[in-house]
N, C-alpha and C. Protein backbone atom coordinates (compact mmCIF):
# COMPACT_ATOMS: atom_id res chain seq x y z
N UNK A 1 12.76 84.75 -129.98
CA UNK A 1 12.42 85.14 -128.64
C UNK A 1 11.36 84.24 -128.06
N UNK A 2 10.54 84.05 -129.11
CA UNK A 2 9.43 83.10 -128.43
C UNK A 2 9.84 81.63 -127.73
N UNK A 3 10.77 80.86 -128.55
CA UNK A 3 11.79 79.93 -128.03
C UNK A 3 12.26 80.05 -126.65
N UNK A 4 12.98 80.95 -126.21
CA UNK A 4 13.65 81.03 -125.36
C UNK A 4 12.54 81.16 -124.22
N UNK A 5 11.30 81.86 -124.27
CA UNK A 5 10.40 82.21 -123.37
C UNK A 5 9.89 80.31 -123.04
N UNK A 6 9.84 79.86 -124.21
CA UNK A 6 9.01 78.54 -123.97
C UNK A 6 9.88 77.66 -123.39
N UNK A 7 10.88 77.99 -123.52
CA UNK A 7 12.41 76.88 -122.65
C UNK A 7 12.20 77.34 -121.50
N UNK A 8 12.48 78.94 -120.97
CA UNK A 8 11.74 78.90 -119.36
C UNK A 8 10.94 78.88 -118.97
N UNK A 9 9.90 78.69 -119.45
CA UNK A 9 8.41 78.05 -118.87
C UNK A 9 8.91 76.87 -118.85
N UNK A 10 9.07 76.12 -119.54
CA UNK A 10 8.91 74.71 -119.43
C UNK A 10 9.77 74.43 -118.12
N UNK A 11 11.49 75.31 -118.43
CA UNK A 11 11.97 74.89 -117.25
C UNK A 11 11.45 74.96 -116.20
N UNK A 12 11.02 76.20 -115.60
CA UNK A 12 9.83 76.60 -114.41
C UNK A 12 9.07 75.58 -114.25
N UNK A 13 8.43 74.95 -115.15
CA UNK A 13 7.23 73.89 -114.84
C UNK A 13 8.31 72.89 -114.39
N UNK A 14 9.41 72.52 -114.96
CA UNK A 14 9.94 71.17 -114.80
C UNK A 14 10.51 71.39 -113.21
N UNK A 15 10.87 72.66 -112.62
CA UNK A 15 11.19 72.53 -111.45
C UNK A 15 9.92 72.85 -110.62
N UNK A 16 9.19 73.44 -111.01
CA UNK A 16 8.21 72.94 -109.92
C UNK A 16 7.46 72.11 -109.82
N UNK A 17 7.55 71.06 -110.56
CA UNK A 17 7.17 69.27 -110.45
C UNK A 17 7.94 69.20 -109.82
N UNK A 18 8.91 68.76 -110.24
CA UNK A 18 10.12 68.29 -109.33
C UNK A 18 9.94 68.64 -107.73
N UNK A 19 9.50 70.13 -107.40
CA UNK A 19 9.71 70.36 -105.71
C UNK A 19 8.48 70.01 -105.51
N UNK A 20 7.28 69.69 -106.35
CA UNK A 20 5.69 68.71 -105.58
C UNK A 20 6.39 67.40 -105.53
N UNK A 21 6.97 66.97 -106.24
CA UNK A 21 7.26 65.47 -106.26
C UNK A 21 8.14 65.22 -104.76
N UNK A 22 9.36 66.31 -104.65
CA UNK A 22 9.79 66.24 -103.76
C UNK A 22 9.00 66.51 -102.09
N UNK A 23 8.27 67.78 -102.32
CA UNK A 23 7.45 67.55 -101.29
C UNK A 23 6.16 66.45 -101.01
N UNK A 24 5.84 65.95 -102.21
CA UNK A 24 4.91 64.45 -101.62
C UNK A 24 5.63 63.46 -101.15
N UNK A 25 6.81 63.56 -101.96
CA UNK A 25 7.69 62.28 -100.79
C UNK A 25 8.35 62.67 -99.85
N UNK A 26 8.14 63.73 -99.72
CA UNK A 26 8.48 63.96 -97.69
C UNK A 26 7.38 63.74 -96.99
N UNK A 27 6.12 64.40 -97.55
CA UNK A 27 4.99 64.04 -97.11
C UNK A 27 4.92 62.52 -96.82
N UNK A 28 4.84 61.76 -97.75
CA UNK A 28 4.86 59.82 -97.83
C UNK A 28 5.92 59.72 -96.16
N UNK A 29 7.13 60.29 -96.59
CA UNK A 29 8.06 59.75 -95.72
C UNK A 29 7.93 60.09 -94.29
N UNK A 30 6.84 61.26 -94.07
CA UNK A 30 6.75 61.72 -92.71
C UNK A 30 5.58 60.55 -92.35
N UNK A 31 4.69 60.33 -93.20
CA UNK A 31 3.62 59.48 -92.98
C UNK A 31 3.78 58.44 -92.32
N UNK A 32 5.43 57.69 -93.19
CA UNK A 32 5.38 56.57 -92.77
C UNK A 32 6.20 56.28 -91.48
N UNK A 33 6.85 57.65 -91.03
CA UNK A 33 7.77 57.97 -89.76
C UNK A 33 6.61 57.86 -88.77
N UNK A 34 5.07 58.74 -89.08
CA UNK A 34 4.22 58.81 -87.88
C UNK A 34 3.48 57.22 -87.56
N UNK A 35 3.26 56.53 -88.87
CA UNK A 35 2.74 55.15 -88.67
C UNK A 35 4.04 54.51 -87.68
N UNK A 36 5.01 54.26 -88.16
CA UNK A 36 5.97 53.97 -87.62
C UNK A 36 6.40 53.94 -85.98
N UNK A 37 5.66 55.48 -85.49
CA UNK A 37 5.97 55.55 -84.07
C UNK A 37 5.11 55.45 -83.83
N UNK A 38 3.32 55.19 -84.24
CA UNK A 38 2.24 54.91 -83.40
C UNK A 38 2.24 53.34 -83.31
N UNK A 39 2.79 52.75 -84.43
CA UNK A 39 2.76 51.53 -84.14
C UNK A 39 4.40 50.38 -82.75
N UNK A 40 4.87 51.79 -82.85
CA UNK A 40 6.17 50.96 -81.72
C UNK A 40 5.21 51.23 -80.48
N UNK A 41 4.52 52.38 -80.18
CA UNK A 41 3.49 53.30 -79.16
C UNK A 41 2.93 52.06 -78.39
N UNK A 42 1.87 51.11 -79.69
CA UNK A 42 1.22 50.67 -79.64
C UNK A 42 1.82 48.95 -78.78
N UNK A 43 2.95 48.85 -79.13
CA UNK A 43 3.68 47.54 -79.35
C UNK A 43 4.24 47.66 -77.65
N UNK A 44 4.72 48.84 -77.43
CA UNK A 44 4.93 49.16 -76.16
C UNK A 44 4.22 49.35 -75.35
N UNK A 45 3.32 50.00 -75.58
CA UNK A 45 1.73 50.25 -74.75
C UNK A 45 1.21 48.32 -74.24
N UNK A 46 1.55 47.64 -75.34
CA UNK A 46 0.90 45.99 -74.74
C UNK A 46 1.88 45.63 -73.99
N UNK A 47 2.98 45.75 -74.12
CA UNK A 47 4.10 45.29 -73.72
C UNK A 47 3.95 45.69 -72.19
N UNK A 48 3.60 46.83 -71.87
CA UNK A 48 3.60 47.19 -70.49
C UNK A 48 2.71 46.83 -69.62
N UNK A 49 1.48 46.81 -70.47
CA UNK A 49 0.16 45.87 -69.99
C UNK A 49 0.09 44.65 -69.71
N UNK A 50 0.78 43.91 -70.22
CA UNK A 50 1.48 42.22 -70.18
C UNK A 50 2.24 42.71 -68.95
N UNK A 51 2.82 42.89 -68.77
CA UNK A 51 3.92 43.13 -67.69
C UNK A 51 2.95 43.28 -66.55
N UNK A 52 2.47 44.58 -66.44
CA UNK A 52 1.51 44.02 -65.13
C UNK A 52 0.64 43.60 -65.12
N UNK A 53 0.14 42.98 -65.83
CA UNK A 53 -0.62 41.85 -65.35
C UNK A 53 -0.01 40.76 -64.82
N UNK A 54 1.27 40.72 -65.23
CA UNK A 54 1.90 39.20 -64.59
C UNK A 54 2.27 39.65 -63.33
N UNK A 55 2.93 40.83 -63.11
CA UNK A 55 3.20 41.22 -61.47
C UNK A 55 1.60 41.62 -60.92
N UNK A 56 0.75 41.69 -61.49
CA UNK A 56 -0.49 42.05 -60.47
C UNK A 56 -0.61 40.16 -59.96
N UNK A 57 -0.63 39.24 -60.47
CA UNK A 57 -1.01 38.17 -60.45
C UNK A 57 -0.07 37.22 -59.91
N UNK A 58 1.09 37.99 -59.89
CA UNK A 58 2.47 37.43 -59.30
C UNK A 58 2.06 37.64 -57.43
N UNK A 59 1.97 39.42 -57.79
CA UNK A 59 1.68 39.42 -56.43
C UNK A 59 0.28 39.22 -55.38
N UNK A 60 -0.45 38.86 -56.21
CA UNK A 60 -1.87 38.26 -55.77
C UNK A 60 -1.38 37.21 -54.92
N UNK A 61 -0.74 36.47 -55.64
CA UNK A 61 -0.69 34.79 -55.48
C UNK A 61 0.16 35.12 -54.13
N UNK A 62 1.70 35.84 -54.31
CA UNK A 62 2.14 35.98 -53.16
C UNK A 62 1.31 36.54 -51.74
N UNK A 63 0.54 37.26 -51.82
CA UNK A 63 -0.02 38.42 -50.50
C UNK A 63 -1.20 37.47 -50.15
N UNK A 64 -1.65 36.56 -51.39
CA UNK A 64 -2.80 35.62 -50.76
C UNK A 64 -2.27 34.66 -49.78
N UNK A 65 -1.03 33.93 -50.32
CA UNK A 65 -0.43 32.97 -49.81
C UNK A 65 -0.51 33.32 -48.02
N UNK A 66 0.80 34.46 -47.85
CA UNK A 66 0.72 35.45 -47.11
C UNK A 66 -0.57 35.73 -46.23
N UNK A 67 -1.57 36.01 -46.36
CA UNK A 67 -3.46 35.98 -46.19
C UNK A 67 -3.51 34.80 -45.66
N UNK A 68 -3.16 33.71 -46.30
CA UNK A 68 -3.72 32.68 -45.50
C UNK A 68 -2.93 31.68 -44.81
N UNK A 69 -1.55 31.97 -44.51
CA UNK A 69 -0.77 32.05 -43.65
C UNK A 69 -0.67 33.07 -41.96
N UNK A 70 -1.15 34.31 -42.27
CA UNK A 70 -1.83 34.46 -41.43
C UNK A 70 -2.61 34.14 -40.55
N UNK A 71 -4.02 34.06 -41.88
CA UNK A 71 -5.49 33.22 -40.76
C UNK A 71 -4.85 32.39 -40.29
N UNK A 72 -4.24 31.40 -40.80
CA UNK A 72 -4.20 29.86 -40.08
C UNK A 72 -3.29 30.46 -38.33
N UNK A 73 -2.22 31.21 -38.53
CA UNK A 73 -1.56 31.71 -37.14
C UNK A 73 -2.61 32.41 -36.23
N UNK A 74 -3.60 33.35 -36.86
CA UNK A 74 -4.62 33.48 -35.87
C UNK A 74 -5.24 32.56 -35.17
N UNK A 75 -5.79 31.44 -36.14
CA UNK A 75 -6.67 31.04 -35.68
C UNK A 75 -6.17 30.06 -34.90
N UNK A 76 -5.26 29.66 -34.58
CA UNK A 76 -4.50 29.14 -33.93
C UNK A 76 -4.27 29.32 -32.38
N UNK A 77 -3.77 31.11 -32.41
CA UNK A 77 -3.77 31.67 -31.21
C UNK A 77 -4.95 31.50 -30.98
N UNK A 78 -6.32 31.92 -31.39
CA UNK A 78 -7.42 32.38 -30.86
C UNK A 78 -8.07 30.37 -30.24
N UNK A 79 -7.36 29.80 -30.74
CA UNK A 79 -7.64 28.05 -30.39
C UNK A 79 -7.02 28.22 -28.89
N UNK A 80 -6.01 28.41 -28.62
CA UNK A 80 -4.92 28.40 -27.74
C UNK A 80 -5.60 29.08 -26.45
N UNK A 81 -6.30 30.81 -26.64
CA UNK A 81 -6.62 31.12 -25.69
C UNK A 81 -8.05 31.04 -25.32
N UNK A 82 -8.75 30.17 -25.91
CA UNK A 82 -10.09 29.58 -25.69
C UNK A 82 -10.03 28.49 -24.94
N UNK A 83 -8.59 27.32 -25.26
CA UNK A 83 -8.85 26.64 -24.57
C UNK A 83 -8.24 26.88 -22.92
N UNK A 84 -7.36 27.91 -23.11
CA UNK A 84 -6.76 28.75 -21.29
C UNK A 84 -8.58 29.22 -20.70
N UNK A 85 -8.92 30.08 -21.61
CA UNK A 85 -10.30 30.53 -21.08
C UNK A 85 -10.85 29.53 -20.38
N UNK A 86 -11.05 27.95 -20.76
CA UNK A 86 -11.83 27.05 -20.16
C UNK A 86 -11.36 27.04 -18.51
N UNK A 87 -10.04 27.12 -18.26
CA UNK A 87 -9.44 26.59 -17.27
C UNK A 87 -9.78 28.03 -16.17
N UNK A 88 -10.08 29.38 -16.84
CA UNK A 88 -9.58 30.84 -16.14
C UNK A 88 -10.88 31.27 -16.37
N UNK A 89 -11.76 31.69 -15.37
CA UNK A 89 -13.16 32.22 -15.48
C UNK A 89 -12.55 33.79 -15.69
N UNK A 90 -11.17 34.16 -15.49
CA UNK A 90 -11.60 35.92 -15.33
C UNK A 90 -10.91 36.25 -16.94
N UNK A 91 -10.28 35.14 -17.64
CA UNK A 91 -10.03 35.30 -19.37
C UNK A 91 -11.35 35.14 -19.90
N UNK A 92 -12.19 33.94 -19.55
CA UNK A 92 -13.10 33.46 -19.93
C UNK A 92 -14.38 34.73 -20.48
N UNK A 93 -14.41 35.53 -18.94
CA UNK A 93 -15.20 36.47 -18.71
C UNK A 93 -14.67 37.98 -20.14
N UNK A 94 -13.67 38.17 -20.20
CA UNK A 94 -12.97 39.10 -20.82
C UNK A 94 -13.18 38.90 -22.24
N UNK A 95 -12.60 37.48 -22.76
CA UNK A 95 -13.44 37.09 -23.97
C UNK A 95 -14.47 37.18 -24.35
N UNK A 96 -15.49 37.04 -23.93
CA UNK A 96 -17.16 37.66 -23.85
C UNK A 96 -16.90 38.96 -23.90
N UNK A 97 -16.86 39.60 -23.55
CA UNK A 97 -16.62 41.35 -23.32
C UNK A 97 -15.83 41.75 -24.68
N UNK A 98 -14.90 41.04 -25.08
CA UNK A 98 -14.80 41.76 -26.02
C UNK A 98 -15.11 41.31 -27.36
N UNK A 99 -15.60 39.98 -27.12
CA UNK A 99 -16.75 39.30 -28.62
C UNK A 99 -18.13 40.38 -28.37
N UNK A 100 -18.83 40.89 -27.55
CA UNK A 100 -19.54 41.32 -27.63
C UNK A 100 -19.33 42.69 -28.59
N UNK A 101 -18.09 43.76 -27.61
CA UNK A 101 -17.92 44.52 -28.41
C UNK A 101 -17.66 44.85 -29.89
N UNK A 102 -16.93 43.66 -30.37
CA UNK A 102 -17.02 43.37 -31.78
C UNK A 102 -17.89 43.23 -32.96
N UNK A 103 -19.04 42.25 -31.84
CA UNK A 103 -19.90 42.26 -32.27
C UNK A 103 -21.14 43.55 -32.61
N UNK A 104 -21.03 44.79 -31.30
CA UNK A 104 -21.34 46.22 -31.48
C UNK A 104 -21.13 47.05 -32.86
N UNK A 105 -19.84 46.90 -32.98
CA UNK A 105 -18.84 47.12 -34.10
C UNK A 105 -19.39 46.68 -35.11
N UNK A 106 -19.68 45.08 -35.37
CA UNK A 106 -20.07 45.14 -36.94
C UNK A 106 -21.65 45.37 -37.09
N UNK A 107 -22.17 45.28 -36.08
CA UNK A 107 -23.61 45.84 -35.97
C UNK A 107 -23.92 47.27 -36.89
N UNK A 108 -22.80 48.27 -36.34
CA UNK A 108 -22.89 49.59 -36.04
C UNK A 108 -22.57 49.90 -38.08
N UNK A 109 -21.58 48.87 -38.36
CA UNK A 109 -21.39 48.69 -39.86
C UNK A 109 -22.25 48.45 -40.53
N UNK A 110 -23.16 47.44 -40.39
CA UNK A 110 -24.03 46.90 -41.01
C UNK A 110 -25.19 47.85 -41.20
């Protein structure tokens, strides 16, 4: 009788190694599932950051371009009706009037 008691103990012990063994390597295997997706996380996370930075810098370059395509068309017009002003005292007069007010304006900012 004592035999038989010591064959199922032992068996008992041998299966419950067996289900730690089995549960540490699920454990291992979940481990290496969570490394696994923090590191794609991570790989993707730069990946997206690279990305805009090239469209922030893409579109810098464009909207500046743009910016100073502008000024130059302003400043152009504002050439154009300075030199009509010379010829027209009542533009001439109007231009003053409203450089002044502008000038109110960034006063009032400042």
């Amino acid at each position: 009788m004592e035999n038989t008691k010591g064959v199922g103990s032992s068996d008992a012990l041998e299966e419950s190694r067996k289900s730690s063994l089995r549960s540490r390597k699920l454990e291992k295997n979940a481990e290496k599932n969570e490394d696994i997706e923090k590191k794609q996380k991570e790989k993707n996370r730069l990946k997206v950051k690279a990305w805009r930075m090239r469209q922030k810098t893409e579109n810098s370059t464009k909207y500046s371009e743009i910016k100073k395509k502008d000024k130059e068309r302003k400043k152009e017009v504002r050439m154009k009706v300075k030199l009509m002003a010379n010829s027209d005292p009542e533009l001439k007069a109007s231009l003053r009037k409203k450089k002044a007010e502008e000038m109110k304006r960034y006063r009032q900012r400042v």
